[in-house]
Protein backbone atom coordinates (compact mmCIF):
# COMPACT_ATOMS: atom_id res chain seq x y z
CA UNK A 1 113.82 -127.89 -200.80
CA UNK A 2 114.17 -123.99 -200.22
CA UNK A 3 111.32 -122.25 -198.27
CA UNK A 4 109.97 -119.79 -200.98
CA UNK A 5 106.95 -118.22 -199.30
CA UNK A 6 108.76 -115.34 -197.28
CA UNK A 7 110.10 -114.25 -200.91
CA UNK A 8 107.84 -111.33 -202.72
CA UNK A 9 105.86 -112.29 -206.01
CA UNK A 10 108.48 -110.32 -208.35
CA UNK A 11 111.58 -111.54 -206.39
CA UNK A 12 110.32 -115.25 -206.92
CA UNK A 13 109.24 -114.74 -210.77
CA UNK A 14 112.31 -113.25 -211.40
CA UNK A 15 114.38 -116.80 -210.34
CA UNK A 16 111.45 -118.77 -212.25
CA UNK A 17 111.78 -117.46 -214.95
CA UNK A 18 115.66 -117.51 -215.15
CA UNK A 19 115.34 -121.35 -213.94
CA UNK A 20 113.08 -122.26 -217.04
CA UNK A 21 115.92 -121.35 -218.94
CA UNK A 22 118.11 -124.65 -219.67
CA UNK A 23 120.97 -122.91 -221.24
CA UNK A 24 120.61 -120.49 -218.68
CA UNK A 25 123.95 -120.83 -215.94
CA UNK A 26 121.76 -119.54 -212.83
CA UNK A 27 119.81 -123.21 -213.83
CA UNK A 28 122.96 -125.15 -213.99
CA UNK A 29 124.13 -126.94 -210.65
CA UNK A 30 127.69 -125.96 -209.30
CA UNK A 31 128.78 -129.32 -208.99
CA UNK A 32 130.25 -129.24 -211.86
CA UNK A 33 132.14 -126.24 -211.08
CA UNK A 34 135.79 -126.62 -209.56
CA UNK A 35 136.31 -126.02 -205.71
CA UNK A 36 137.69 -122.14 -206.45
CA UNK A 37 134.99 -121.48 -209.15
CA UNK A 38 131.93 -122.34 -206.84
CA UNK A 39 133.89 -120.28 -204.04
CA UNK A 40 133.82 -117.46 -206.26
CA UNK A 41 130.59 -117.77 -207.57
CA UNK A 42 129.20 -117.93 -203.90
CA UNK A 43 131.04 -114.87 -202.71
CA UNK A 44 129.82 -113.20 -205.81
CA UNK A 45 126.32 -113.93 -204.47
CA UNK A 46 126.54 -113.42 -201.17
CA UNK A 47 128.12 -109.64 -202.65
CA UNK A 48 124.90 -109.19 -204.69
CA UNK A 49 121.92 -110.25 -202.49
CA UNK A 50 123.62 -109.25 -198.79
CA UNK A 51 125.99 -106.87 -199.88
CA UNK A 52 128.73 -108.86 -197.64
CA UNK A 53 131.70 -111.21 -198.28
CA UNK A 54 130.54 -114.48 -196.65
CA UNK A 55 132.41 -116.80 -194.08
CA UNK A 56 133.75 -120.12 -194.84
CA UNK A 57 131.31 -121.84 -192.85
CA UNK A 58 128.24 -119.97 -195.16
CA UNK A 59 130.60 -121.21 -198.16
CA UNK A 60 130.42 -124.17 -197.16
CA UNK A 61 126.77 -124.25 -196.81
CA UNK A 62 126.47 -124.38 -200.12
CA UNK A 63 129.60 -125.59 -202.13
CA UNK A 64 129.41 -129.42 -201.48
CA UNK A 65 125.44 -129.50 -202.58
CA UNK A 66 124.08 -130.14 -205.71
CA UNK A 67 122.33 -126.86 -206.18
CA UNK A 68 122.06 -124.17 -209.01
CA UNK A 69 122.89 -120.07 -208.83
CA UNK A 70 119.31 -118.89 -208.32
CA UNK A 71 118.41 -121.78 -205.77
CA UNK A 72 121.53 -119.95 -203.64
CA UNK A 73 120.26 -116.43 -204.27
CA UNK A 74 116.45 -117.75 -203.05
CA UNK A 75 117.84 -119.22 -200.13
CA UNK A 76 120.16 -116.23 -199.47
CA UNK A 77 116.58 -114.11 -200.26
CA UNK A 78 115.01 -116.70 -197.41
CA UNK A 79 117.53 -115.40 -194.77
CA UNK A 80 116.52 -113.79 -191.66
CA UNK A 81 119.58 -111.32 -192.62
CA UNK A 82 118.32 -110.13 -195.83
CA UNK A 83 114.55 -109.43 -193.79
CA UNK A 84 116.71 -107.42 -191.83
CA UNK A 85 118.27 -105.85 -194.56
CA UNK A 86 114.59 -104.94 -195.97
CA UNK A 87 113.54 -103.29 -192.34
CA UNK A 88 116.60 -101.72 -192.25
CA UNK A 89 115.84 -100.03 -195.94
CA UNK A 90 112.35 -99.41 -194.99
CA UNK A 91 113.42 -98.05 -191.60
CA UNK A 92 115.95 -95.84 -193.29
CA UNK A 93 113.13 -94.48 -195.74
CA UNK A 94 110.97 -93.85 -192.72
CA UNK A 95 113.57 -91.75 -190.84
CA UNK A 96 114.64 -89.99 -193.95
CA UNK A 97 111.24 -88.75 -194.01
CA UNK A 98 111.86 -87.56 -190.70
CA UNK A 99 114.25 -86.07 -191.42
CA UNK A 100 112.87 -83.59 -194.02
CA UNK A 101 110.20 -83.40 -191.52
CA UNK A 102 112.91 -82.36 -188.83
CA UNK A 103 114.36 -79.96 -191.19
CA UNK A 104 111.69 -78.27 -191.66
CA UNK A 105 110.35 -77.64 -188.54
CA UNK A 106 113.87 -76.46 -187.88
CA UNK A 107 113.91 -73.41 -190.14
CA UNK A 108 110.75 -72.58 -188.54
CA UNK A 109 112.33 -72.60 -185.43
CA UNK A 110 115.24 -70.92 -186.18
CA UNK A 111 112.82 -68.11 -188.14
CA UNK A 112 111.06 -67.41 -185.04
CA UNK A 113 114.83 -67.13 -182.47
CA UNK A 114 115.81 -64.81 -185.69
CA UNK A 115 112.79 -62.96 -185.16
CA UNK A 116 112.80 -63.11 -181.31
CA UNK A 117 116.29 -61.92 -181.10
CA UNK A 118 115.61 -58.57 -183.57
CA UNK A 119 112.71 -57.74 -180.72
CA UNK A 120 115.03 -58.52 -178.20
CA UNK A 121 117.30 -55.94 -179.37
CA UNK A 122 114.85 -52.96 -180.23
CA UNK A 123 113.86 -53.80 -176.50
CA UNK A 124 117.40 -53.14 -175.24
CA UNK A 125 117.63 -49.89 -177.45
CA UNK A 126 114.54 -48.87 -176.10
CA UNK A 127 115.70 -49.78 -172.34
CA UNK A 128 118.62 -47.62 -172.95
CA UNK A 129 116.86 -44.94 -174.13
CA UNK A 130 114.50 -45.24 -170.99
CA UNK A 131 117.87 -45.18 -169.45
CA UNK A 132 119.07 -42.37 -170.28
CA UNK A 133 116.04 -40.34 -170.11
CA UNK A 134 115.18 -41.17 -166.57
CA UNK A 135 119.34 -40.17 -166.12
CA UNK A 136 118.02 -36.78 -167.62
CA UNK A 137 115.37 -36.32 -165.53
CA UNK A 138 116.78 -37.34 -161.93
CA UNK A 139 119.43 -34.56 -162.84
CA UNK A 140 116.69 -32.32 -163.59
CA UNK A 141 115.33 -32.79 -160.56
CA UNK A 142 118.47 -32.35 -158.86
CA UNK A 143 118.41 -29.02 -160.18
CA UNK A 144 115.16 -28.18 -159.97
CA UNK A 145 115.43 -29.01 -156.03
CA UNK A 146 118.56 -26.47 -155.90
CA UNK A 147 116.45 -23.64 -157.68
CA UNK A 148 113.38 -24.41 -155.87
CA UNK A 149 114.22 -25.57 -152.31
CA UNK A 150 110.42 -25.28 -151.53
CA UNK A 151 109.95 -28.66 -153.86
CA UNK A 152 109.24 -29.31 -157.08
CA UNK A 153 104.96 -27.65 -157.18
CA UNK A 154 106.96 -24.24 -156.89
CA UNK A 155 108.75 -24.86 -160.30
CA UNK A 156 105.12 -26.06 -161.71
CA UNK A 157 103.65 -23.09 -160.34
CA UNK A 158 106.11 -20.56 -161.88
CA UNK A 159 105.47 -22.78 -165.43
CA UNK A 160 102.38 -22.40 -164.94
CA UNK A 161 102.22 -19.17 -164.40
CA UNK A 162 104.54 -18.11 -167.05
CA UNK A 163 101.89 -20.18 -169.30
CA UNK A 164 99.36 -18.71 -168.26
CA UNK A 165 101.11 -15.30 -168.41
CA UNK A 166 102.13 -15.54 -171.98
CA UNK A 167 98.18 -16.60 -173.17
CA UNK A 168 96.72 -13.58 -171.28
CA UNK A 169 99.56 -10.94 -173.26
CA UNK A 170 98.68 -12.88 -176.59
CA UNK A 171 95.06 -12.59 -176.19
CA UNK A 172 95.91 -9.02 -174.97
CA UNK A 173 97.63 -8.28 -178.32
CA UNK A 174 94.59 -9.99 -180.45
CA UNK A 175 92.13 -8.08 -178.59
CA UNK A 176 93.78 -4.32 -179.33
């Protein structure tokens, strides 16, 4: 007899209930079925229940016995192939949850490169700027050495005396 404790509750009510039919043809043995028509009616299960065409030696397993449509399908349920079949759905489910999972965490990560990559680039304005200011200035200096050969306090001096100069004639002009 067929092992049908590995089966689930619905699975195995399902083939009860279409083997309490008598006029039912899942309850009527293949025996009486030619060669060709039980063939065809066991690749047409093996199709439905493991998705797969099955070999002449699984054919075989089952055309020269005295057994009915849904006894084949709750063997063929029975299989270690269709438990694998099961894992691999509930694997699949699993890593399709990764998935979303994945793709989310991946448009957070490509937010934060977008966002890294716009400061990268105000940085590199901002180092050319830097650039070209301190270009600015090391010329300045280059003429400022030529105008003052006694260094660079006798320009501050004459700034700051020019300063200081120009406050003293404004106060000057408040004052009269």
């Amino acid at each position: 007899m067929i092992n049908s404790t590995t089966v689930s509750p619905t699975t195995q009510q399902n083939v009860n209930n279409s083997t309490n039919t008598s006029n039912d043809p899942n309850n009527t043995s293949i025996r009486k079925l030619s060669f060709k028509q039980r063939e065809d009616l066991i690749k047409s299960i093996y199709q439905e229940i493991l998705g797969k065409t099955p070999t002449y030696k699984e054919i075989d397993q089952f055309a020269y016995k005295d057994i009915t449509p849904n006894q084949i399908k709750l063997a063929l349920l029975n299989t270690q192939e269709f438990k694998e079949i099961l894992k691999k759905a509930n694997d699949y489910n699993a890593l399709k949850q990764k998935i979303e999972l994945l793709k989310s965490e991946l448009k957070q990560v490509l937010w934060i490169v977008k966002s890294l990559q716009e400061q990268i680039k105000a940085k590199i304005e901002l180092l050319k700027i830097k650039k070209l200011e301190i270009r600015k200035m090391r010329q300045f200096i280059k003429k400022l050495s030529k105008d003052y050969p006694e260094g660079p306090s006798a320009f501050f001096c004459t700034i700051y005396k020019t300063e200081y100069t120009q406050i003293i004639n404004k106060k000057d002009k408040q004052n009269s």
